[in-house]
Protein backbone atom coordinates (compact mmCIF):
# COMPACT_ATOMS: atom_id res chain seq x y z
CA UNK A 1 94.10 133.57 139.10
CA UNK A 2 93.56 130.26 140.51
CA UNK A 3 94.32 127.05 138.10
CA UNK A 4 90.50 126.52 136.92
CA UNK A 5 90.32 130.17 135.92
CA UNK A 6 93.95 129.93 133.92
CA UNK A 7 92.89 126.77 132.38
CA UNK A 8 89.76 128.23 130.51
CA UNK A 9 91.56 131.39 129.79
CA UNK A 10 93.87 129.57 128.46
CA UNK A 11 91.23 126.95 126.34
CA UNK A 12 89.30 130.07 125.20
CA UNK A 13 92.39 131.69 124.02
CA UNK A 14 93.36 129.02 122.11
CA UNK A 15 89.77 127.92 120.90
CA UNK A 16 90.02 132.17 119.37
CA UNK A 17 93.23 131.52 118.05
CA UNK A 18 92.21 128.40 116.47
CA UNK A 19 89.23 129.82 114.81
CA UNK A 20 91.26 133.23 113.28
CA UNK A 21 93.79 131.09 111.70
CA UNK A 22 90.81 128.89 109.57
CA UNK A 23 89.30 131.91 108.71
CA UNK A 24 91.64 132.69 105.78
CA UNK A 25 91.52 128.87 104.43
CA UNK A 26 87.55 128.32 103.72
CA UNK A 27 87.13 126.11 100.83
CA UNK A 28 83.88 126.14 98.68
CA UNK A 29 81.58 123.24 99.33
CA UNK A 30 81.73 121.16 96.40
CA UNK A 31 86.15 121.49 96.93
CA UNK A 32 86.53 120.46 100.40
CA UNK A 33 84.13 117.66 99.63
CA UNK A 34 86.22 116.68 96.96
CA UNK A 35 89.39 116.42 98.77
CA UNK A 36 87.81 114.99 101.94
CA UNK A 37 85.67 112.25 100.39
CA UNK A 38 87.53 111.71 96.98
CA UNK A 39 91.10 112.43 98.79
CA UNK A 40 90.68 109.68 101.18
CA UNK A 41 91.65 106.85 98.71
CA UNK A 42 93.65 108.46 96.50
CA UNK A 43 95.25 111.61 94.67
CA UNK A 44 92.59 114.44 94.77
CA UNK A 45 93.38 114.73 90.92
CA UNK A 46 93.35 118.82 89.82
CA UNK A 47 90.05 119.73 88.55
CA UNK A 48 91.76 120.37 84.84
CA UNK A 49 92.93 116.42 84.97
CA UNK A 50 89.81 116.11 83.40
CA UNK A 51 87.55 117.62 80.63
CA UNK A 52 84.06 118.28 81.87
CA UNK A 53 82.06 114.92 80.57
CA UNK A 54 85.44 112.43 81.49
CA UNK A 55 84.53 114.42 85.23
CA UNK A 56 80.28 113.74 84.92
CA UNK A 57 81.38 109.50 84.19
CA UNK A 58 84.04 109.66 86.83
CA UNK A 59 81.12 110.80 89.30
CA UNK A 60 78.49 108.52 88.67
CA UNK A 61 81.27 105.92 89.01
CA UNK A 62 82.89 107.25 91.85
CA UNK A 63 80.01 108.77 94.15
CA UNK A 64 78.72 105.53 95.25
CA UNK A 65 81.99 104.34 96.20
CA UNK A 66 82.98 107.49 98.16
CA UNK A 67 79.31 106.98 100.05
CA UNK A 68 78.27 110.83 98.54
CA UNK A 69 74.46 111.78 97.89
CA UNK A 70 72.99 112.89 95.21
CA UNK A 71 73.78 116.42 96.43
CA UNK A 72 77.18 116.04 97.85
CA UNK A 73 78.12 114.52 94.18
CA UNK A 74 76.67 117.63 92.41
CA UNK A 75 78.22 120.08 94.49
CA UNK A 76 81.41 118.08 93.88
CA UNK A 77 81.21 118.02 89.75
CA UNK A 78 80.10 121.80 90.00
CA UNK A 79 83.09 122.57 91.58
CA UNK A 80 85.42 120.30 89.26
CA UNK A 81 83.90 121.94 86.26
CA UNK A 82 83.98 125.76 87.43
CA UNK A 83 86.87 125.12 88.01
CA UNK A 84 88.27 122.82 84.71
């Protein structure tokens, strides 16, 4: 096997292995938005910090801040109250 041929084996092999192990770890949407976008400047706070309306202020006073759309924001508070 000459060294091109090992070194895409090898890049394959490890792209595979890569993409098995963040199989098991998917987060819903509106959750890895939240701890991307609101976990960047702070604690992403648990979603039961919060009662469901204190969550609904936080986002309209958050989103803008965080740089989220109207549907990024929505898929966030969905997620925060599902899961209050």
């Amino acid at each position: 096997m000459g060294a091109r041929s090992f070194i895409a084996a090898a890049a394959l092999g490890l792209l595979a292995a890569c993409g098995a192990a963040s199989q098991g770890t998917l987060r819903p949407p509106g959750e890895a938005l939240y701890v991307d976008r609101c976990g960047r400047c702070h604690e992403a706070y648990p979603a039961h910090a919060y009662a469901d309306g204190q969550w609904a202020g936080v986002m309209r006073r958050m989103a803008p801040e965080a740089g989220l759309d109207e549907p990024e924001a929505g898929a966030i508070l969905a997620w925060l109250v599902e899961n209050n």
